[in-house]
PDB file of N, CA and C in Angstrom:
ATOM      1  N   UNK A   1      -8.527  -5.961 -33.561  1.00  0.00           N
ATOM      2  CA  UNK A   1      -8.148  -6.804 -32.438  1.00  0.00           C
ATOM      3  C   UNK A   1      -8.169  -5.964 -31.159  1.00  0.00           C
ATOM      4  N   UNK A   2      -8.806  -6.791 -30.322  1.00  0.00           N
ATOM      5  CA  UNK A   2      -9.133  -5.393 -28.891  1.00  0.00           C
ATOM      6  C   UNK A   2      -7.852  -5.969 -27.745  1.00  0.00           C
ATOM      7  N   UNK A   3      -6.945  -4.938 -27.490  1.00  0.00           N
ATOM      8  CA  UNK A   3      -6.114  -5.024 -26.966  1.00  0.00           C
ATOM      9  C   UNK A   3      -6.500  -5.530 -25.095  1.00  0.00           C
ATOM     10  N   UNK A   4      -5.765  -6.388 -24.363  1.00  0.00           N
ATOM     11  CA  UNK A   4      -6.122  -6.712 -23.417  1.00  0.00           C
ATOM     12  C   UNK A   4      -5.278  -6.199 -22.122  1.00  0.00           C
ATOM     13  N   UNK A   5      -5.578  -5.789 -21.111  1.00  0.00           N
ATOM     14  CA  UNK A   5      -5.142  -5.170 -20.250  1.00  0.00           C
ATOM     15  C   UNK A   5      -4.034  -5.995 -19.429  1.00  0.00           C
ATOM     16  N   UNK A   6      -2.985  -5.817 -19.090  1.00  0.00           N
ATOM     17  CA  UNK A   6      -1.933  -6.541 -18.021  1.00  0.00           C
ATOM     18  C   UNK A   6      -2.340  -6.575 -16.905  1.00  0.00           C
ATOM     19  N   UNK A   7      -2.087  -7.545 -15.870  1.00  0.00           N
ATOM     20  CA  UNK A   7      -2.175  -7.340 -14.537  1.00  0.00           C
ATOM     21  C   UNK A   7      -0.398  -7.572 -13.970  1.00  0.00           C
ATOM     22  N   UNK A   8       0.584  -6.686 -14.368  1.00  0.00           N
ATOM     23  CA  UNK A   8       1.698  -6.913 -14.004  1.00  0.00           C
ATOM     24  C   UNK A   8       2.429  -5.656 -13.282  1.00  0.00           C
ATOM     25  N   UNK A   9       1.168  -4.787 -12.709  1.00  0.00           N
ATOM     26  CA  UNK A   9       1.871  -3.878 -11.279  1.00  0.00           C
ATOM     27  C   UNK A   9       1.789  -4.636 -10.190  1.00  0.00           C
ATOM     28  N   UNK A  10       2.215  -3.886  -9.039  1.00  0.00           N
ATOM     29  CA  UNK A  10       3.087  -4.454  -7.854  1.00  0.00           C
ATOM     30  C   UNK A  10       1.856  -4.439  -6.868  1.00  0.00           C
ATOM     31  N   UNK A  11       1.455  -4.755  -5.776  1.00  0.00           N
ATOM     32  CA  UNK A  11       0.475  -4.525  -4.957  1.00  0.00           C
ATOM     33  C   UNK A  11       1.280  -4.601  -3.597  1.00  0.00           C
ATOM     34  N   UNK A  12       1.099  -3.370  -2.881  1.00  0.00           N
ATOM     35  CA  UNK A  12       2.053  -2.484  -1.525  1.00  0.00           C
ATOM     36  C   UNK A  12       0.630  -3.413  -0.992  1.00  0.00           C
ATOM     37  N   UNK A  13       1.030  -4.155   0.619  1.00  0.00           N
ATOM     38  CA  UNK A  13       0.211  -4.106   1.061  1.00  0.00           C
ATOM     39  C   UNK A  13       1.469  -3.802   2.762  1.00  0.00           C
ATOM     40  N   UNK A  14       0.788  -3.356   3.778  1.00  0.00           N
ATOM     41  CA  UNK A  14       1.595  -2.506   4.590  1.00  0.00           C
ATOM     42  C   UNK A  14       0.153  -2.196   6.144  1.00  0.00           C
ATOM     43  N   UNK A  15       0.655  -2.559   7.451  1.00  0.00           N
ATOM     44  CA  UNK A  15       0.010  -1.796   8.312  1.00  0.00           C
ATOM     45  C   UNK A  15       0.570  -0.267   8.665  1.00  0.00           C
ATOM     46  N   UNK A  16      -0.300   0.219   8.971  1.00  0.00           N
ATOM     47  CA  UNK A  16      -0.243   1.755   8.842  1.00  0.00           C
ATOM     48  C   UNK A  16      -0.350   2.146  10.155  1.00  0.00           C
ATOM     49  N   UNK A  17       1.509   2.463  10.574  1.00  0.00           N
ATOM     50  CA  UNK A  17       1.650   2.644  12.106  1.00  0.00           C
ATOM     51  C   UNK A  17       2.538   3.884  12.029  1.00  0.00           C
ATOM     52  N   UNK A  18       3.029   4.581  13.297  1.00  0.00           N
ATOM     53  CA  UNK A  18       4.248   5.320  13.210  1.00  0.00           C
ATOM     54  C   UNK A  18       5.508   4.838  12.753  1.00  0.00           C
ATOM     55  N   UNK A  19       6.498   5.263  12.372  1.00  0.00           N
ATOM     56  CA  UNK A  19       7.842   4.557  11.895  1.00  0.00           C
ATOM     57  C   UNK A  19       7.691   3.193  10.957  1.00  0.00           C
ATOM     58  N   UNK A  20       6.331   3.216  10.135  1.00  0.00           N
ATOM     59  CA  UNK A  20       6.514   2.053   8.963  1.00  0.00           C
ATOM     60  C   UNK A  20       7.107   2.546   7.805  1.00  0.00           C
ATOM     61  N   UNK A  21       7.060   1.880   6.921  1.00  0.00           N
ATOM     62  CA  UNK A  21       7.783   2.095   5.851  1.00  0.00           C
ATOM     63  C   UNK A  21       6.865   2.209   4.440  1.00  0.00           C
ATOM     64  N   UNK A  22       5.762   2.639   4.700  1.00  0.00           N
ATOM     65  CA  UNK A  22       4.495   2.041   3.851  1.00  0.00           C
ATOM     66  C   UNK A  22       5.092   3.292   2.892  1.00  0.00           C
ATOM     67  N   UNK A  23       5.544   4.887   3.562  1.00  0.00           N
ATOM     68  CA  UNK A  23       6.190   5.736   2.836  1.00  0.00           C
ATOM     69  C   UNK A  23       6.700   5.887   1.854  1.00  0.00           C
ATOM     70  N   UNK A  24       7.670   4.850   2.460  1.00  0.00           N
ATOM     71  CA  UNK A  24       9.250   4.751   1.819  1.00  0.00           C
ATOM     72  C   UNK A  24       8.389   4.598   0.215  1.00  0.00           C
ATOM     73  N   UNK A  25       8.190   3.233   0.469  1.00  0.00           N
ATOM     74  CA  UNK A  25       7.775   2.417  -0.667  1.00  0.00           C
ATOM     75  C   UNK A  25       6.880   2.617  -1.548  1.00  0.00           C
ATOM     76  N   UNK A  26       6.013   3.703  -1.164  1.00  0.00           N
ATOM     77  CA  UNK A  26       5.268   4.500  -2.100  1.00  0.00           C
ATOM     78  C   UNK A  26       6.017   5.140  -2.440  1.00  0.00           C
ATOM     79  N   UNK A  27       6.791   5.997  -2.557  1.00  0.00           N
ATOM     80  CA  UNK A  27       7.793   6.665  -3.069  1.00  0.00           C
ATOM     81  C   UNK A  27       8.225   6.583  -3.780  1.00  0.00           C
ATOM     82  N   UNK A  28       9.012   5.107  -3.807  1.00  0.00           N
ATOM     83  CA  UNK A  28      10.126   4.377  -4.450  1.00  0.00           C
ATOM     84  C   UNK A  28       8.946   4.165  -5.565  1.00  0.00           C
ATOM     85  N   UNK A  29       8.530   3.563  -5.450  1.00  0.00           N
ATOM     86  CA  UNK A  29       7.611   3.118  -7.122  1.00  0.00           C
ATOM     87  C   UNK A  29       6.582   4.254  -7.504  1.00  0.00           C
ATOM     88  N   UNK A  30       6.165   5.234  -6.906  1.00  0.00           N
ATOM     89  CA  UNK A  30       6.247   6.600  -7.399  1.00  0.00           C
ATOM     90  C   UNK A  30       7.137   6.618  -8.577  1.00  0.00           C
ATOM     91  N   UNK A  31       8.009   6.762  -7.975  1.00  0.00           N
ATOM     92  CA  UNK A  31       9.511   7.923  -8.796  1.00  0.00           C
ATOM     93  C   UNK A  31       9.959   6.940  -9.728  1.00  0.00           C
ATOM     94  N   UNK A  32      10.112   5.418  -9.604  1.00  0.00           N
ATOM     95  CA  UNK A  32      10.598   4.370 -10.245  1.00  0.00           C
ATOM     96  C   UNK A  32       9.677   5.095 -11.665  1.00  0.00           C
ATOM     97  N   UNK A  33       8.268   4.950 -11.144  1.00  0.00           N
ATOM     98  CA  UNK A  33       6.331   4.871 -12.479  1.00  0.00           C
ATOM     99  C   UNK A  33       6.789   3.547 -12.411  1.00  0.00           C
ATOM    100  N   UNK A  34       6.172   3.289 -11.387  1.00  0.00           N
ATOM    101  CA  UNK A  34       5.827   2.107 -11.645  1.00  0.00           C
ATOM    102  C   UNK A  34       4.173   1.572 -10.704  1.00  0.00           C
ATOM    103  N   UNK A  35       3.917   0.966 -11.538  1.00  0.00           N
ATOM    104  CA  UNK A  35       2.121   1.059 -11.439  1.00  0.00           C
ATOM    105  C   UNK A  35       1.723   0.259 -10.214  1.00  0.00           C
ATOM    106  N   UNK A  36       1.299   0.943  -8.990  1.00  0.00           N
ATOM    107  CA  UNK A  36       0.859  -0.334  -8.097  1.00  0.00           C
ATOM    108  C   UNK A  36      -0.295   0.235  -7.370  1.00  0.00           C
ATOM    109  N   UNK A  37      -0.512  -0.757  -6.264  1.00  0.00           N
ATOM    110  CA  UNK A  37      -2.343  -0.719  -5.572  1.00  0.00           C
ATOM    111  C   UNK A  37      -1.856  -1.178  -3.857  1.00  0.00           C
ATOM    112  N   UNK A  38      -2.473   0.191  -3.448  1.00  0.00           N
ATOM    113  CA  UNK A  38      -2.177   0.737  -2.474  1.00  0.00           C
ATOM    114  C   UNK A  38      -3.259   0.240  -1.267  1.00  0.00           C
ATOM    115  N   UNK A  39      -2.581  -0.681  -0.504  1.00  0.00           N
ATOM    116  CA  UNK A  39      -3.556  -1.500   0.171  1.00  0.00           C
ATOM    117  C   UNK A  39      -3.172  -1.325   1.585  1.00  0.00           C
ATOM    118  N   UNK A  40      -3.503  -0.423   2.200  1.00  0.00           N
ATOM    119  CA  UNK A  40      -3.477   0.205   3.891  1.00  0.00           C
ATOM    120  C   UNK A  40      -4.168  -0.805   5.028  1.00  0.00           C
ATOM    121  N   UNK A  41      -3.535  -1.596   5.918  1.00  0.00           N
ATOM    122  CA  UNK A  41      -4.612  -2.057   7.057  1.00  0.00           C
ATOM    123  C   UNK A  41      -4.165  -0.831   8.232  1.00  0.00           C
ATOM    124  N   UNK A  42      -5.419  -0.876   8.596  1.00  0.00           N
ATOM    125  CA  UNK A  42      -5.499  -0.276   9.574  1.00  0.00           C
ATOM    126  C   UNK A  42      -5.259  -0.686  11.229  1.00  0.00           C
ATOM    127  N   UNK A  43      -4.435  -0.941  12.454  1.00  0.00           N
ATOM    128  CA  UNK A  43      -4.171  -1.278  13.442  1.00  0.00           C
ATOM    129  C   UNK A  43      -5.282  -0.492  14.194  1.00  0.00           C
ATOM    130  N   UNK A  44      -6.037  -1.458  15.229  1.00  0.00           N
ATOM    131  CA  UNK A  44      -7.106  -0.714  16.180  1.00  0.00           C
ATOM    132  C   UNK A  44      -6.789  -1.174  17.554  1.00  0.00           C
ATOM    133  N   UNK A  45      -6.406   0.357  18.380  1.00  0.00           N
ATOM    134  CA  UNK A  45      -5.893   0.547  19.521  1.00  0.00           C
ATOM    135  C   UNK A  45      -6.633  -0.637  20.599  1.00  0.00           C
ATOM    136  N   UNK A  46      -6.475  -1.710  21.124  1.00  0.00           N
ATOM    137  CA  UNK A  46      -7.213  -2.174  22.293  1.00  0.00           C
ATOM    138  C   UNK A  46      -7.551  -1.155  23.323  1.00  0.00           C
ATOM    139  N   UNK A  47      -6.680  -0.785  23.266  1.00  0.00           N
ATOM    140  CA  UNK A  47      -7.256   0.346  24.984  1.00  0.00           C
ATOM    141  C   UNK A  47      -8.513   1.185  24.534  1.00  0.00           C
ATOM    142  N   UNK A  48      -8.884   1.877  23.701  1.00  0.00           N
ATOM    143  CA  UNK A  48     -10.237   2.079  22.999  1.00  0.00           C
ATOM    144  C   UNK A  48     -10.933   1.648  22.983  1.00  0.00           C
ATOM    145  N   UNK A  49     -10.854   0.287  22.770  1.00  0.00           N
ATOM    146  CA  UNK A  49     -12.289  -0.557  22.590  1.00  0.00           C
ATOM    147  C   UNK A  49     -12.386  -1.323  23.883  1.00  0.00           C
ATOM    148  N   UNK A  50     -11.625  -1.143  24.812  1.00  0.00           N
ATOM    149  CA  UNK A  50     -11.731  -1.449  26.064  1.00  0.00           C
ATOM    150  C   UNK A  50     -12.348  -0.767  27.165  1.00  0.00           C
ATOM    151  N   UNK A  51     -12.228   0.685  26.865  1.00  0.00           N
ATOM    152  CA  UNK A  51     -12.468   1.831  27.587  1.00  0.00           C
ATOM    153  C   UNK A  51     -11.851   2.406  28.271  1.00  0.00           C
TER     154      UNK A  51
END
């Protein structure tokens, strides 16, 4: 019998700024082991793409 895989880890999803918490919370389910998927958006500066 072929054993079937779970889909019952956690999925972090988090924008990735100064002072977020995207840290914390990797951490926490780090150290918990507990299995999750690490999903980063990225924030894009207007003044950059403005010039």
């Amino acid at each position: 019998m072929k054993k079937t895989q779970s889909t019952t880890g956690v999925k972090l999803s988090y924008f990735d700024f100064s002072g977020g918490r995207g840290l914390a919370c990797r951490l926490a389910l780090y150290i918990a082991n507990i299995d999750f998927v690490n999903v980063r958006t990225y924030l894009i500066n207007e003044k950059k793409i403005q010039g």
